[in-house]
N, C-alpha and C. Protein backbone atom coordinates (compact mmCIF):
# COMPACT_ATOMS: atom_id res chain seq x y z
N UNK A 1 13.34 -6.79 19.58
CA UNK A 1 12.00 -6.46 19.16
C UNK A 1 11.34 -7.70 18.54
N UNK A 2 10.11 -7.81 18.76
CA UNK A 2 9.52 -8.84 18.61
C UNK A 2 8.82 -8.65 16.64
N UNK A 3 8.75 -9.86 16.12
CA UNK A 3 8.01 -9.41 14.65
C UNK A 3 6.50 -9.98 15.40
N UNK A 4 5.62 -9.34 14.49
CA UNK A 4 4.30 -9.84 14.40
C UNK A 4 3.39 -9.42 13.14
N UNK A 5 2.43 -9.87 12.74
CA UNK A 5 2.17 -10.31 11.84
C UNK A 5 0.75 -9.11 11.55
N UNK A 6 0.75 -8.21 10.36
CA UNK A 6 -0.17 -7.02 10.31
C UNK A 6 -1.23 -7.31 8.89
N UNK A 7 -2.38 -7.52 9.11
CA UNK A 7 -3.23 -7.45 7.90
C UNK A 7 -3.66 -6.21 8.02
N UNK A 8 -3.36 -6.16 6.46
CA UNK A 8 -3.74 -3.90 6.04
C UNK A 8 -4.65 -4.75 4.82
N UNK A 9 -5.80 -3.68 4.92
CA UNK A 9 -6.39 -3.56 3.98
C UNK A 9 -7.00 -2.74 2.81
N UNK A 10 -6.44 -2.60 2.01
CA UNK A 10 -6.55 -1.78 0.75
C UNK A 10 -7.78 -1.27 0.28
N UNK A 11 -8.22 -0.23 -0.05
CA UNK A 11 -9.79 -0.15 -0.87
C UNK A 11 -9.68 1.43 -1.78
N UNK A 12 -10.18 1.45 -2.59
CA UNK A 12 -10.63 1.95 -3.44
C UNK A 12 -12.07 2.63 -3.40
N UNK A 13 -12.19 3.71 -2.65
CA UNK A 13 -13.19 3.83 -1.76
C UNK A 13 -14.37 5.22 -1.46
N UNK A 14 -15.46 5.69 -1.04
CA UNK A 14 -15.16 6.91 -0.54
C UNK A 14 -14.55 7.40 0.89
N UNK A 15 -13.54 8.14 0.89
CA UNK A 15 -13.24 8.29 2.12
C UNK A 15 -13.50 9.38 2.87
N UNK A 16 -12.74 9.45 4.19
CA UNK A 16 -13.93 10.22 5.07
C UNK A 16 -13.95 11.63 4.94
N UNK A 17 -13.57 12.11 4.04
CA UNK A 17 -13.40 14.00 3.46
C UNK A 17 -14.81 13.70 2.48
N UNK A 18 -15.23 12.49 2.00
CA UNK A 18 -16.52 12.16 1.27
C UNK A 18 -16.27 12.39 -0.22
N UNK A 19 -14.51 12.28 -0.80
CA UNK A 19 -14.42 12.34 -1.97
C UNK A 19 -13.80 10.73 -2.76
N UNK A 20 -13.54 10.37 -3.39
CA UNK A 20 -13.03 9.06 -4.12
C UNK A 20 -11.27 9.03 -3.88
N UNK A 21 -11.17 7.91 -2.81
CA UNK A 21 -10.03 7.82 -3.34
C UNK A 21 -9.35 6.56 -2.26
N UNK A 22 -8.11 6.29 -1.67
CA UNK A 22 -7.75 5.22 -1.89
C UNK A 22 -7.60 5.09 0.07
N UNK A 23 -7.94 3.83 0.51
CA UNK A 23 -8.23 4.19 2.25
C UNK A 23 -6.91 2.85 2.44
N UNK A 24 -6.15 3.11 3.70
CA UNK A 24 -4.96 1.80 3.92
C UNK A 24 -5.95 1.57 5.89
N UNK A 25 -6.13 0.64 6.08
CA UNK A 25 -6.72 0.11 7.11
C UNK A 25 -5.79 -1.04 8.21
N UNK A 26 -5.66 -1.10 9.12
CA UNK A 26 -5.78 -2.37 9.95
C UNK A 26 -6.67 -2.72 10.59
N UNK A 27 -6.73 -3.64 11.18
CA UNK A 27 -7.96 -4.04 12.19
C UNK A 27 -8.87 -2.89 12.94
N UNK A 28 -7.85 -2.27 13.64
CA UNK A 28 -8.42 -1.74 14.58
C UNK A 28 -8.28 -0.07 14.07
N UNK A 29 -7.54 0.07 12.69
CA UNK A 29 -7.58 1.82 12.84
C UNK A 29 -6.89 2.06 11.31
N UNK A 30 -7.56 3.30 10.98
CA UNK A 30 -7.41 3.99 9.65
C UNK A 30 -6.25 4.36 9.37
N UNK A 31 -4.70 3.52 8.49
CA UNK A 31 -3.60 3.72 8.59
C UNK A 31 -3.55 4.74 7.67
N UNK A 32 -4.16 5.31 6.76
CA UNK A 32 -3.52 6.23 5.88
C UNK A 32 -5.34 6.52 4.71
N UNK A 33 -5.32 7.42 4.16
CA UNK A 33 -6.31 7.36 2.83
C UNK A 33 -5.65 8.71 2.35
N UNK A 34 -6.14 8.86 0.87
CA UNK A 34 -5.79 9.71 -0.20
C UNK A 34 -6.91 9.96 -1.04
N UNK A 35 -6.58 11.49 -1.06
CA UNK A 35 -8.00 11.19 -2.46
C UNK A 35 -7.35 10.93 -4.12
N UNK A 36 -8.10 10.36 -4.69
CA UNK A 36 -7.84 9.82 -5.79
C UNK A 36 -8.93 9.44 -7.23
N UNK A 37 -9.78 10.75 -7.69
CA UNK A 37 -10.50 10.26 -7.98
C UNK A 37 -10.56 9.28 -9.69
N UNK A 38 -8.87 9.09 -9.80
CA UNK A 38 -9.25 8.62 -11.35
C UNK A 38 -8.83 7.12 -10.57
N UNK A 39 -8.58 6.46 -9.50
CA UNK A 39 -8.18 5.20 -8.87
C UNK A 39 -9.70 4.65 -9.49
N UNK A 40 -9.88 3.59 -9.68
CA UNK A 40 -11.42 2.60 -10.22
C UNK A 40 -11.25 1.04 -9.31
N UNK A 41 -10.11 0.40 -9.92
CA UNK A 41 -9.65 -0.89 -9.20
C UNK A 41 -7.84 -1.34 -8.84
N UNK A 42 -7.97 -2.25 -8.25
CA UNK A 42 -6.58 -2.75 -7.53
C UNK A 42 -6.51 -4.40 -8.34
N UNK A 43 -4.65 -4.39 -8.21
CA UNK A 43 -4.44 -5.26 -8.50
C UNK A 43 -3.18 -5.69 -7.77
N UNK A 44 -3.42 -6.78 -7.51
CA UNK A 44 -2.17 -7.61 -6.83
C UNK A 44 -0.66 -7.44 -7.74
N UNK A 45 0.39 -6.76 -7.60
CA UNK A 45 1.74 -6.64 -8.54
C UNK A 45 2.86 -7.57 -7.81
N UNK A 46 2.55 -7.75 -6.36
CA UNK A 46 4.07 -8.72 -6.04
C UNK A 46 3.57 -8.84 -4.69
N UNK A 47 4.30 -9.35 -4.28
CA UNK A 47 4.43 -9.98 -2.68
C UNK A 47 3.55 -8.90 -2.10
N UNK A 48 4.26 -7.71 -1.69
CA UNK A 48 4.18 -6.73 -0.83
C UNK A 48 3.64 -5.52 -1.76
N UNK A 49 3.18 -5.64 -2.63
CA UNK A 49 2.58 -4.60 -3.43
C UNK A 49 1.51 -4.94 -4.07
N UNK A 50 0.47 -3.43 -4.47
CA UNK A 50 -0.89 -3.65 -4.94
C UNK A 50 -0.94 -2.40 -5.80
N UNK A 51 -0.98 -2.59 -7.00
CA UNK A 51 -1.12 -1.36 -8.27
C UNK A 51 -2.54 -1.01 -8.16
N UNK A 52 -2.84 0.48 -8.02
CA UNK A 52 -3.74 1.18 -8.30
C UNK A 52 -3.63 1.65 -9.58
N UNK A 53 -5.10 0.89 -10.46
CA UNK A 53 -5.61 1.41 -11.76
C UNK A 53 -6.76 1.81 -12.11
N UNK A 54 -6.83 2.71 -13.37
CA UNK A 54 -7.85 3.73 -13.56
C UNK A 54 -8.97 2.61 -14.21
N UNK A 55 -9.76 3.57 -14.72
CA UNK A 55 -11.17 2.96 -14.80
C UNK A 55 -11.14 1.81 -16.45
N UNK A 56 -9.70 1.93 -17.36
CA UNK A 56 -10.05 1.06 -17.91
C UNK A 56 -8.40 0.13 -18.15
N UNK A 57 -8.00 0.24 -16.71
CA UNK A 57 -7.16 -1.05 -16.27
C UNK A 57 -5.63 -0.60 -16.05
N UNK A 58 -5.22 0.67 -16.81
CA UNK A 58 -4.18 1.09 -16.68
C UNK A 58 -3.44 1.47 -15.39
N UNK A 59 -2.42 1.41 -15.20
CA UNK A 59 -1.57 1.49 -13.82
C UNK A 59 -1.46 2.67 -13.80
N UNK A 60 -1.67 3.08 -12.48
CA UNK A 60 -1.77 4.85 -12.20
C UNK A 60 -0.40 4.56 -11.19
N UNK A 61 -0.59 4.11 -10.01
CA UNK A 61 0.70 3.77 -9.16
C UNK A 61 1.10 2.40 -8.21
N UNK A 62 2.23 2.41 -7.90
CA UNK A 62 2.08 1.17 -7.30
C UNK A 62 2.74 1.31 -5.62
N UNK A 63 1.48 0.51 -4.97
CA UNK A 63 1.56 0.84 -3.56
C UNK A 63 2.10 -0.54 -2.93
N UNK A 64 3.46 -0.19 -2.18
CA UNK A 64 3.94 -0.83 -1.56
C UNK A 64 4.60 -1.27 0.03
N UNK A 65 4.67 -2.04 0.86
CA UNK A 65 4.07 -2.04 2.01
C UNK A 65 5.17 -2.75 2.50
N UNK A 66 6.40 -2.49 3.82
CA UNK A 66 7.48 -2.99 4.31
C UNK A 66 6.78 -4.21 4.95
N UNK A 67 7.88 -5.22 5.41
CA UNK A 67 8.06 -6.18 5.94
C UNK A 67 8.32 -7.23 5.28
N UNK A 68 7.57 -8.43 5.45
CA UNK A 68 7.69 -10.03 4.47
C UNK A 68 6.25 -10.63 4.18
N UNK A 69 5.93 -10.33 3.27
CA UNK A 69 4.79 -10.98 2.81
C UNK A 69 4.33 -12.06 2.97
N UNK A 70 3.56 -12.70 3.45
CA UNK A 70 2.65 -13.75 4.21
C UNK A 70 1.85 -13.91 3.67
N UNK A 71 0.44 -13.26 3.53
CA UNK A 71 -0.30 -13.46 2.19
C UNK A 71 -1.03 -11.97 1.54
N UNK A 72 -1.25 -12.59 0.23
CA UNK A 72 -1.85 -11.16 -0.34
C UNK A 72 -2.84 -11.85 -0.83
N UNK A 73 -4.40 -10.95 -0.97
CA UNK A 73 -5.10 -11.65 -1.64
C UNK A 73 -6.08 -10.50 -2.40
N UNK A 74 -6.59 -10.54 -3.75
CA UNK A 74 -7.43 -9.39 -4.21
C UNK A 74 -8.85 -9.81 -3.38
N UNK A 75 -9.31 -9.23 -2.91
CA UNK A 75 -10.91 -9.42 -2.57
C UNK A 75 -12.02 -9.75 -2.81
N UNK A 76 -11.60 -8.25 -4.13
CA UNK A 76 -13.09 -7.89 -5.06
C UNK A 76 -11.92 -7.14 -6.16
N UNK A 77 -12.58 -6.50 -6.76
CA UNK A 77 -12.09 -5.24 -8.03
C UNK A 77 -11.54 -4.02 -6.77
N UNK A 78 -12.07 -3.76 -5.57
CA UNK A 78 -11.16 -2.73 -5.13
C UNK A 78 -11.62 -2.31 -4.00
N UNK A 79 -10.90 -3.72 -3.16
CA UNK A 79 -10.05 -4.07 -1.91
C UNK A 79 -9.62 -5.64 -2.14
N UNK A 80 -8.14 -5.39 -1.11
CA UNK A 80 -7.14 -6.45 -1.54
C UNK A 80 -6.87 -6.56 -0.34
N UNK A 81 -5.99 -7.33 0.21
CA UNK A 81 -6.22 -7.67 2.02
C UNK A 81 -4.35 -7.99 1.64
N UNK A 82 -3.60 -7.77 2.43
CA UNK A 82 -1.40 -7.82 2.58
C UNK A 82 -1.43 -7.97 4.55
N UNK A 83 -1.20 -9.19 4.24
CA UNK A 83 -0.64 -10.15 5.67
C UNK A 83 0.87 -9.74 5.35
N UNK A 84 1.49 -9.04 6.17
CA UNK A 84 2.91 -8.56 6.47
C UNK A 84 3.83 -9.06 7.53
N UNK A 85 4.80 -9.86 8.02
CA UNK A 85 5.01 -9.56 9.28
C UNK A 85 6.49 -8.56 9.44
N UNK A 86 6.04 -7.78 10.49
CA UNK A 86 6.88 -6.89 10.28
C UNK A 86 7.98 -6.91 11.98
């Protein structure tokens, strides 16, 4: 099996049920969302992980993502971009 290399992108968002909460993306298609409405912003925690926190910074959970980390980068306050290759 071949590895190749996956940018997911994180957000903190409304999603498509039209309530608050947390959307996982690739390029081409909607890998996952949750609703979440006490999520506010993201933060970079490690290689392959991005902590979702509430509205005045505290860690609600931490979302983490298989493969080998390549790059992670915060965006904005809430979306963060995880280059994986898996």
């Amino acid at each position: 099996m071949t590895e190749r290399e996956v940018c997911i992108t994180v957000r903190v968002t409304t999603i498509r049920d039209g309530t608050q909460g947390i959307s996982l993306s690739a390029p081409d298609k909607v890998l996952g969302e949750w609703q979440d409405s006490g999520a506010f912003m993201l933060r970079i925690a490690g290689e392959n992980s991005i902590s979702v926190c509430g509205a005045e910074g505290q860690h609600r959970y931490l979302l983490s993502l298989p493969g080998t980390c390549i790059k992670s980068e915060l965006l904005s306050a809430t979306e963060a971009l995880v280059i994986i290759r898996i």
